[in-house]
Each structure stands twice: as C-alpha cells, then as structure tokens.
N, C-alpha and C. Protein backbone atom coordinates (compact mmCIF):
# COMPACT_ATOMS: atom_id res chain seq x y z
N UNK A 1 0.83 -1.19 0.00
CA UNK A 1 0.00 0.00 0.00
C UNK A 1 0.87 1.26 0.00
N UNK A 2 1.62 1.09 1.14
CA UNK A 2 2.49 2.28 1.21
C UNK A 2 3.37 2.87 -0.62
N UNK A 3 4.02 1.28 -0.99
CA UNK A 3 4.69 1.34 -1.83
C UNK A 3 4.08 2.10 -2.92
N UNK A 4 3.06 1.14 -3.20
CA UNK A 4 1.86 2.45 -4.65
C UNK A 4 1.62 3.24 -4.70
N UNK A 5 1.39 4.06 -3.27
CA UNK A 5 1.48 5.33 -2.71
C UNK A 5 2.48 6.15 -3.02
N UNK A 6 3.88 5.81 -3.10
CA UNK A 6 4.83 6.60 -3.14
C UNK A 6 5.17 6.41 -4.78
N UNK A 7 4.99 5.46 -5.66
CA UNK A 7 5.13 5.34 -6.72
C UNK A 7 4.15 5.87 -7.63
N UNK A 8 2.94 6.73 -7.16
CA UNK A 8 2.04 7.63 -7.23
C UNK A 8 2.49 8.78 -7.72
N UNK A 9 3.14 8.72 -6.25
CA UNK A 9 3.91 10.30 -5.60
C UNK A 9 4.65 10.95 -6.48
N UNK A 10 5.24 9.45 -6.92
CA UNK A 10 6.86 9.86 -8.00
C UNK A 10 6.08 9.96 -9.37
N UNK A 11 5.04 9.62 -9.90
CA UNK A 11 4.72 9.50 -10.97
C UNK A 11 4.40 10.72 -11.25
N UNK A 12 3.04 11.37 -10.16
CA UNK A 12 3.04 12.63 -10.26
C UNK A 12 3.66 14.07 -10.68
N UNK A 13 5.26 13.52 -10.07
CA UNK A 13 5.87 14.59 -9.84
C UNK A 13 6.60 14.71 -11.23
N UNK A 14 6.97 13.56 -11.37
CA UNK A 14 7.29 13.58 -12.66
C UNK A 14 6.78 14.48 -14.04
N UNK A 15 5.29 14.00 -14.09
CA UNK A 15 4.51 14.39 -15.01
C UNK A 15 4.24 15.69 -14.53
N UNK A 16 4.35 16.63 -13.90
CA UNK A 16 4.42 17.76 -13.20
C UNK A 16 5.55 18.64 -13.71
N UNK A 17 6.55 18.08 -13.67
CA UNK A 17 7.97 18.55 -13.82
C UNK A 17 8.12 18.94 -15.91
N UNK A 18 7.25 18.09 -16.18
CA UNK A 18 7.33 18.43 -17.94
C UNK A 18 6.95 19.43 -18.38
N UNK A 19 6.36 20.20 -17.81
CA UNK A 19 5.53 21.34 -18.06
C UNK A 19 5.96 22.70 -16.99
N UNK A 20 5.98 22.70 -15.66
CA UNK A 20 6.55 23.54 -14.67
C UNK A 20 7.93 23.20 -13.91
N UNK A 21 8.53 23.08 -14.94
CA UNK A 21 9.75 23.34 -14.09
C UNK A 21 10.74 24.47 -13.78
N UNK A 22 10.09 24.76 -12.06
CA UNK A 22 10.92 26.04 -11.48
C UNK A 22 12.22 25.84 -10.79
N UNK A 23 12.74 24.90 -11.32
CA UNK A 23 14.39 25.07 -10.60
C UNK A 23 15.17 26.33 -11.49
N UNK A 24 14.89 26.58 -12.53
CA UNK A 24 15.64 27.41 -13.78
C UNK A 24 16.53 26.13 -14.34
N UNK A 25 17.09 25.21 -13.49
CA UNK A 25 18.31 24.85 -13.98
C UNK A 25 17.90 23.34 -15.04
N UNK A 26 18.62 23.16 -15.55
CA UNK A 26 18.27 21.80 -16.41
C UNK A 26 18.23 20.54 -15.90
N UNK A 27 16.82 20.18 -15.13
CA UNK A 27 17.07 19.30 -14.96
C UNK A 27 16.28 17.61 -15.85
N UNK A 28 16.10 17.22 -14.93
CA UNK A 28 15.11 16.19 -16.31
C UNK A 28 14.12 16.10 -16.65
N UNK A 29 13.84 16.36 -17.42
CA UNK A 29 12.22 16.91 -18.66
C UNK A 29 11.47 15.28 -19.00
N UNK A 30 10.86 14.94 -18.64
CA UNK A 30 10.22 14.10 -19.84
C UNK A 30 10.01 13.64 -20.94
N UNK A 31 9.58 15.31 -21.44
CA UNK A 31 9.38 15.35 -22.59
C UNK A 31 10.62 15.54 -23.63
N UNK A 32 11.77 15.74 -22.69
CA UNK A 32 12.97 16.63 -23.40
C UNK A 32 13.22 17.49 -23.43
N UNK A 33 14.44 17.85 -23.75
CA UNK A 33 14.68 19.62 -23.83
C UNK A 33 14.96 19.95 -25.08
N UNK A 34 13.96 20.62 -25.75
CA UNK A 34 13.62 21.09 -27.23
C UNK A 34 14.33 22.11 -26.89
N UNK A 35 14.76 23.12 -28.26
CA UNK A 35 15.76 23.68 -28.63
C UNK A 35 14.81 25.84 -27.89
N UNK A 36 13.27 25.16 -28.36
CA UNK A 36 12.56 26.43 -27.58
C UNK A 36 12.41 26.09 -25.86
N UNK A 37 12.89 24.93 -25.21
CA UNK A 37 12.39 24.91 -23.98
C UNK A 37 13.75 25.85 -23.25
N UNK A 38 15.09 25.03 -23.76
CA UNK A 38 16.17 25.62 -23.73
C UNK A 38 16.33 27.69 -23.74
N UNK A 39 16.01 27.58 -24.95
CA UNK A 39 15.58 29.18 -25.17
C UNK A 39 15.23 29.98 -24.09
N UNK A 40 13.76 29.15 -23.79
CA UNK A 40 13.18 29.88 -22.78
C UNK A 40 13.79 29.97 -21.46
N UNK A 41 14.42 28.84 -20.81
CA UNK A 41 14.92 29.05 -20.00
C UNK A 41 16.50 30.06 -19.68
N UNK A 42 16.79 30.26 -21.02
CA UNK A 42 17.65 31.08 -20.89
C UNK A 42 17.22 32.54 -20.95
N UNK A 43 15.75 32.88 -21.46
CA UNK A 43 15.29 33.92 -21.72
C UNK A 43 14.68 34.13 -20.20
N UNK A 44 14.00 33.12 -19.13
CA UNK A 44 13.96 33.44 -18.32
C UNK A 44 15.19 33.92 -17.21
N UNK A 45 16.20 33.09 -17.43
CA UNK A 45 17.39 33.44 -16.48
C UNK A 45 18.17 35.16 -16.75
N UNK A 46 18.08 35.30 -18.22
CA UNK A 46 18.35 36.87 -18.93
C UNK A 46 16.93 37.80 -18.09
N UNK A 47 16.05 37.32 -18.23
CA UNK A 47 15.31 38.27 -17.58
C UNK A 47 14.80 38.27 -16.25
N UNK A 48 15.63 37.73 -15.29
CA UNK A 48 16.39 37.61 -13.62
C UNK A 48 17.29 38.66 -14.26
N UNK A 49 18.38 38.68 -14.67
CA UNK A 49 19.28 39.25 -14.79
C UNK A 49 18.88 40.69 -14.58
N UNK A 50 18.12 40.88 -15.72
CA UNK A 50 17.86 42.07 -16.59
C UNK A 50 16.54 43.10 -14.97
N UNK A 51 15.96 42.00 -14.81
CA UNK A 51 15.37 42.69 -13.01
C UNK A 51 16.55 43.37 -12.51
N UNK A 52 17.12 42.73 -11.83
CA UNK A 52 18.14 42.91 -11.03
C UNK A 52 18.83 44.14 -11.34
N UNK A 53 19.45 44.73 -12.48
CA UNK A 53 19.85 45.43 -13.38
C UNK A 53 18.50 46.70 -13.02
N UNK A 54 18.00 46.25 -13.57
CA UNK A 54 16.71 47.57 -13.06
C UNK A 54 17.05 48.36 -11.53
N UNK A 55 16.72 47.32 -11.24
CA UNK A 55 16.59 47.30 -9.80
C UNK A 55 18.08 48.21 -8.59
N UNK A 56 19.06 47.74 -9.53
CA UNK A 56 20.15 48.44 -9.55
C UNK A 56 20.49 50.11 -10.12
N UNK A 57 19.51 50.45 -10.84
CA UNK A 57 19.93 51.61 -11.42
C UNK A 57 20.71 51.70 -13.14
N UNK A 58 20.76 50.06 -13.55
CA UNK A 58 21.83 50.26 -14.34
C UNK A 58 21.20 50.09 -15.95
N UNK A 59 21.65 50.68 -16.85
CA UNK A 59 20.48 49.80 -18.00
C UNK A 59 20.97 48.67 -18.26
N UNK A 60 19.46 48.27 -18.52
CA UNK A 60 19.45 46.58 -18.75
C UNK A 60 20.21 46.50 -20.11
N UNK A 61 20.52 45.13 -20.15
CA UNK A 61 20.84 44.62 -21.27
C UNK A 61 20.00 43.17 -21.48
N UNK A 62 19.43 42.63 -22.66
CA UNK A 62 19.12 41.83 -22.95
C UNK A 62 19.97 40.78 -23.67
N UNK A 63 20.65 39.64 -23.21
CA UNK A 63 21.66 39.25 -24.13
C UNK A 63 21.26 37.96 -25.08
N UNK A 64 20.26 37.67 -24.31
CA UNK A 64 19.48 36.24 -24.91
C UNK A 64 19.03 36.18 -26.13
N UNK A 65 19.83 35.65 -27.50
CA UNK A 65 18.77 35.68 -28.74
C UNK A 65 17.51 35.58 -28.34
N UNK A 66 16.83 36.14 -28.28
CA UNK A 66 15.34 36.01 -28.21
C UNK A 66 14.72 36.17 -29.54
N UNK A 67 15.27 36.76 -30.60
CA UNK A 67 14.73 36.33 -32.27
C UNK A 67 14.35 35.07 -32.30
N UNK A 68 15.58 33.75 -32.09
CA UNK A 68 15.28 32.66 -32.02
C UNK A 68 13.91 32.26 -31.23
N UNK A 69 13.02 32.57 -30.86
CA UNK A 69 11.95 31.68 -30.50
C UNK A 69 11.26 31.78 -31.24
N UNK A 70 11.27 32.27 -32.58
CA UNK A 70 10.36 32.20 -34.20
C UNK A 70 11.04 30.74 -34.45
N UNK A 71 12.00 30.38 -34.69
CA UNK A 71 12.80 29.54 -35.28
C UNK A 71 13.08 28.10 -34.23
N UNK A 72 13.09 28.26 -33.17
CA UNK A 72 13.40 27.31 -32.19
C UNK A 72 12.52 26.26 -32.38
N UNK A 73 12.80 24.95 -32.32
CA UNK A 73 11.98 23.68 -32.43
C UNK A 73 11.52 23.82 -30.93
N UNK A 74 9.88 23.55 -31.17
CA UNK A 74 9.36 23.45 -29.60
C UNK A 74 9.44 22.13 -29.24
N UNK A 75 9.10 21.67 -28.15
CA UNK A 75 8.67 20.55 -27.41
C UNK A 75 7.53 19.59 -27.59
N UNK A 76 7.93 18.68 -28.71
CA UNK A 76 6.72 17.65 -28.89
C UNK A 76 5.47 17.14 -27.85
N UNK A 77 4.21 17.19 -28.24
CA UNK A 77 3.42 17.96 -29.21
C UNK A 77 2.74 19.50 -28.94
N UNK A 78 3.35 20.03 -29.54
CA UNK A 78 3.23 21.65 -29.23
C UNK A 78 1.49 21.45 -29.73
N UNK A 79 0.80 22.44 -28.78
CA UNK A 79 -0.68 22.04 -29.13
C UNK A 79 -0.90 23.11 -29.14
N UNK A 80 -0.45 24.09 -30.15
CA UNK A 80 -1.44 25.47 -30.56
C UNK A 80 -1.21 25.51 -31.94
N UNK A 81 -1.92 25.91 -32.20
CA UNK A 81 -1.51 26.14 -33.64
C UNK A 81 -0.32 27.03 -33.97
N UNK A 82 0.47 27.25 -35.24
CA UNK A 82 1.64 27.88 -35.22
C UNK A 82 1.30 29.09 -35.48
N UNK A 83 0.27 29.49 -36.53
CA UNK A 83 -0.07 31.20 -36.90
C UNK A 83 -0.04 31.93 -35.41
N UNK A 84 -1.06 31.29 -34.16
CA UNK A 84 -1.05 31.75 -32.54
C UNK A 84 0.02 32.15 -32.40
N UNK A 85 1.16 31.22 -32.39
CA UNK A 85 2.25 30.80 -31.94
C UNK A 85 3.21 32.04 -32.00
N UNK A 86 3.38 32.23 -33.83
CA UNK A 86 3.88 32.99 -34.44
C UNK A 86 3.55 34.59 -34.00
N UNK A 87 2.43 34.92 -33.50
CA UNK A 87 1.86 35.74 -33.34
C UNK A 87 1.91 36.24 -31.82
N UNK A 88 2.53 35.24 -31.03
CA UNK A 88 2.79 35.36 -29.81
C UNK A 88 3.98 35.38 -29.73
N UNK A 89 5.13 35.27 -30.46
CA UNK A 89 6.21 35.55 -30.34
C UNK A 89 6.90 36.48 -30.92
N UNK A 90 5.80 37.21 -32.09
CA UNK A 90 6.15 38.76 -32.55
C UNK A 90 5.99 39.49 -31.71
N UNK A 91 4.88 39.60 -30.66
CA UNK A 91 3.82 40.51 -29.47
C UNK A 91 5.04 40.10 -28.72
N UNK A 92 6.25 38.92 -28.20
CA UNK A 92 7.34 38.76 -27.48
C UNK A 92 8.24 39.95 -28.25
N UNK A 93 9.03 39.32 -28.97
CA UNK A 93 9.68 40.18 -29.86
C UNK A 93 9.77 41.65 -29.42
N UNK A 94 8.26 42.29 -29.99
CA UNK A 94 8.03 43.72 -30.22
C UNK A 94 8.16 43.87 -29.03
N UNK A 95 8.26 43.66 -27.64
CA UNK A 95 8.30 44.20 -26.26
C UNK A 95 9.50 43.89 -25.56
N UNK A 96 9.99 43.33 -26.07
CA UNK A 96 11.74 43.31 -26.14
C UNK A 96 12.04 44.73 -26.59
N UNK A 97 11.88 44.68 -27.72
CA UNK A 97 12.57 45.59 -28.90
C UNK A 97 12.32 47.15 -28.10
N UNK A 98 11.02 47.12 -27.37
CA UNK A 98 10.49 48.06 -26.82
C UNK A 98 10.94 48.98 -25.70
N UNK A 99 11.24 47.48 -24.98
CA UNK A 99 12.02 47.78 -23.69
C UNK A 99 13.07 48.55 -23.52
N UNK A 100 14.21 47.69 -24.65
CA UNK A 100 15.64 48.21 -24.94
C UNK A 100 15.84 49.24 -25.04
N UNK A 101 14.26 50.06 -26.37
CA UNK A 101 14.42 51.28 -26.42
C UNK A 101 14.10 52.42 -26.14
N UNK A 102 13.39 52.00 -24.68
CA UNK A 102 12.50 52.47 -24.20
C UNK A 102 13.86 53.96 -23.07
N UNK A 103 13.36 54.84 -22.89
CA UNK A 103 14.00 56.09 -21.91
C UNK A 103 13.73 55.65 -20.38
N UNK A 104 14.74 55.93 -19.81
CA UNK A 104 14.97 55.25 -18.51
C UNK A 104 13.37 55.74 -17.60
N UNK A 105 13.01 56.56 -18.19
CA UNK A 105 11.26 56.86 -17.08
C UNK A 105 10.44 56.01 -17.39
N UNK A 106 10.48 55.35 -18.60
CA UNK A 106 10.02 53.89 -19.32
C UNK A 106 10.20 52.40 -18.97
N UNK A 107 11.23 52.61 -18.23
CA UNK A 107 11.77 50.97 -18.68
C UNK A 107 10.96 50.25 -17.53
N UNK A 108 10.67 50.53 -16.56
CA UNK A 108 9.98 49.62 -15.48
C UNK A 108 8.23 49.27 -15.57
N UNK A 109 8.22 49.85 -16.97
CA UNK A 109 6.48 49.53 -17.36
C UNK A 109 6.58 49.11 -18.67
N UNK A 110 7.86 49.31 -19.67
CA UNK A 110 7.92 48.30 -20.76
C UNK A 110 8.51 46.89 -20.75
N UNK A 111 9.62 46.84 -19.29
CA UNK A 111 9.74 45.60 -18.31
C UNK A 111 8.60 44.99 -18.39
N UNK A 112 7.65 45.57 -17.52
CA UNK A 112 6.13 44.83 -17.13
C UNK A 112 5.96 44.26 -18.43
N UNK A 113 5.54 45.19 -19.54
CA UNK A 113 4.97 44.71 -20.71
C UNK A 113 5.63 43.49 -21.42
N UNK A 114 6.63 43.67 -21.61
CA UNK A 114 7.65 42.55 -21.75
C UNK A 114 7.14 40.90 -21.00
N UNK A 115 7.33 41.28 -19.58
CA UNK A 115 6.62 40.03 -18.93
C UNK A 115 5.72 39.58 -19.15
N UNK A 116 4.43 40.63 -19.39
CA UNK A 116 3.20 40.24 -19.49
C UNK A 116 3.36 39.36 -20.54
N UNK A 117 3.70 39.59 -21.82
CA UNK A 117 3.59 39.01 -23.06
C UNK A 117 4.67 37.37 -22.77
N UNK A 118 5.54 37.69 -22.29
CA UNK A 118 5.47 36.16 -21.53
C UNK A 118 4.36 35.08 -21.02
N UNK A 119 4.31 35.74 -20.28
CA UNK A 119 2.70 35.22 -18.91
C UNK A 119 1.37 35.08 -20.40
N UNK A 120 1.39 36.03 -21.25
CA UNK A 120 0.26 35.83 -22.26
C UNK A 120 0.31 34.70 -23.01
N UNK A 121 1.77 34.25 -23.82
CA UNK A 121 1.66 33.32 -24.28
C UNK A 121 1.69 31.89 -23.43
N UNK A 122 1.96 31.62 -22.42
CA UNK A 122 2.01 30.75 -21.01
C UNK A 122 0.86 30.41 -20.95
N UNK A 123 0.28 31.39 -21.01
CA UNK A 123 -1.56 31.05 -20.57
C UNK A 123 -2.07 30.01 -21.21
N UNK A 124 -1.40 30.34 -22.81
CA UNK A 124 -2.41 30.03 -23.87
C UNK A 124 -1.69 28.67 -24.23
N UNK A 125 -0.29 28.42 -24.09
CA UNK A 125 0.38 27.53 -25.06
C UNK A 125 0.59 26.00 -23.61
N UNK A 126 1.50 26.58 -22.39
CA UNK A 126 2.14 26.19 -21.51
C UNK A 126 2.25 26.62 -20.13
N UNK A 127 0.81 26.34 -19.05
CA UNK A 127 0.79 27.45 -18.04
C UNK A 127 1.79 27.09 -16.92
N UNK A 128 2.15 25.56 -17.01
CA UNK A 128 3.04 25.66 -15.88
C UNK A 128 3.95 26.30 -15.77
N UNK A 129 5.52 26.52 -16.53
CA UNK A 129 5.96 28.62 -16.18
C UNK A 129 5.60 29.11 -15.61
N UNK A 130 4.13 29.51 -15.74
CA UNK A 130 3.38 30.70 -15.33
C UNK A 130 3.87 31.07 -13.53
N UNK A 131 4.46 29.91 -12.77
CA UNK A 131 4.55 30.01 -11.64
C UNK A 131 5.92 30.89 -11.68
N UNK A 132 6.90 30.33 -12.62
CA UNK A 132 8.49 30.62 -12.63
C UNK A 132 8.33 32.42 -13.09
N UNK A 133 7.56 32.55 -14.18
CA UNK A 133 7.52 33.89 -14.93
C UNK A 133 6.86 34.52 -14.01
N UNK A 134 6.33 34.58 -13.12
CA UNK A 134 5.79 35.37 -11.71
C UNK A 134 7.07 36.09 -10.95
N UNK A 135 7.83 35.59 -10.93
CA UNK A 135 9.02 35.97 -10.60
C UNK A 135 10.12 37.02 -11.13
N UNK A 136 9.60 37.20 -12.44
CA UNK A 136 10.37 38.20 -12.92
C UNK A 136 9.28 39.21 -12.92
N UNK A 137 8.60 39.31 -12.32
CA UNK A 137 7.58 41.27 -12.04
C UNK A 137 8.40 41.63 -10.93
N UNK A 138 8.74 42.64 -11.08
CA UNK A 138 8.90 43.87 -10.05
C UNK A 138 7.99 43.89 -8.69
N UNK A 139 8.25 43.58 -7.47
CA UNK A 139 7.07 44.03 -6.76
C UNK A 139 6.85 45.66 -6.33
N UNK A 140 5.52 45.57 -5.81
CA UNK A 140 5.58 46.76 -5.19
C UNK A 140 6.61 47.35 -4.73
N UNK A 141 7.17 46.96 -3.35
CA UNK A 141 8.08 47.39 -3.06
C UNK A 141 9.52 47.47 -3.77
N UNK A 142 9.43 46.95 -4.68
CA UNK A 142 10.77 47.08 -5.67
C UNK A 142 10.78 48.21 -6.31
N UNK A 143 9.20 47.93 -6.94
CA UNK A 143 8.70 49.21 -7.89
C UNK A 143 8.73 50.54 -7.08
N UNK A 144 8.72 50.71 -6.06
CA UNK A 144 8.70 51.85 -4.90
C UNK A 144 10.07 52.46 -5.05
N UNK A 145 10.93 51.25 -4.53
CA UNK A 145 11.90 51.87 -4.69
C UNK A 145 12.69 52.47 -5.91
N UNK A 146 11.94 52.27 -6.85
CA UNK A 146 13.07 52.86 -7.94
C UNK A 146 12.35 54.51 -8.26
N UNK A 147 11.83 54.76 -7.69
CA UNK A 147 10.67 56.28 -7.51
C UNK A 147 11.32 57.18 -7.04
C-alpha cells in the first residue's frame, strides 16, 4: 500500500515537472529539452538578470537571442496552432525591442509589458511557467523603490 502510494507520488511529480519546471536549472524533462524549452529558460534566467539590473539603477541589457523563439523547435506535441504561436512571439519580440528602447522613465512599465507578453503566451500555449515567470515582475516594493 504504502509502496503504490509513493510510486504515485513519484509519478506525479514527474509528469508535473514536464511542463513547470521552477528550478531554472536543467534538470530532467520528460518530454525533453527542445531547442525552444532551452531558449526559454535562458530567456527566463536573462530576464532575472535584466530585473536585477533595473533594480540596480543600471540599463538593462538583454543578451538572450530572443529572435530565435520564431525559429526554435518546440517541445513535442506543441498544441497550438503555429499562426497563434507565431503571433505570440512577434507581441514577445516587439516588447523586447520596446524595452531596450525604451528612456529610462520607461523601462519599469515596458519591463512589465515585456513580462506580461510572456505570462500571455504561457496562458495560452504552456501554463506551468506561469509560476516561474511570476518571478520576474517587479514588486511593489521594488517598484517603490526605484521612484
């Protein structure tokens, strides 16, 4: 009893881990690590960075190809259609592009926007992230302090 119980436990976690995994770091996927899961996680760790950097006073830099997530092979079976897809990673794109060039009285609400469009396509494609990409908003009190 006990035993099925815990082989439950592990099964769970497993199948859990294919979809939300918040360590940042690489660990073992299920499904694999497609060339966009990779991406992303480097686009999430660039945009830790790129907080921090805010948060500091300093301008950000974005260093992460992030073009590549037009081009990146996703994670078998990607279940949206690609036009969505495509269309969610221009709306990424353009708020990048935004950010960068955005004037320093700007950058902590084209930040936001930036995220959001993260968190937007998450919703729609892959919500487990959604826990990890919570993490790169500014809080209040962060946002306070840069005032």
């Amino acid at each position: 009893m006990l035993k099925s119980f815990i082989l439950s436990l592990l099964i769970v976690f497993i199948l859990i881990q294919g979809c939300s995994n918040d360590s940042g770091s690489k660990i073992f996927n299920p499904n694999g690590d497609s060339e966009l899961a990779l991406l992303m996680r480097e686009m999430f760790e660039d945009g830790m960075i790129t907080k921090q950097q805010l948060l500091d006073g300093k301008k950000p830099e974005v260093r992460v190809k992030f073009h590549q997530i037009q081009t990146a092979k996703p994670t078998p079976p990607l279940e949206i259609d690609l036009a969505s897809f495509q269309s969610l990673a221009s709306a990424y794109e353009s708020s990048v592009q935004t950010f960068l060039d955005a004037e320093p009285a700007d950058r902590v609400a084209t930040y936001h926007n930036m995220v959001n469009s993260c968190m937007n396509c998450h919703k729609q494609v892959c919500p487990g992230p959604t826990r990890k990409i919570k993490h790169m908003y500014l809080s209040e009190t962060e946002e306070a302090s840069l005032k």
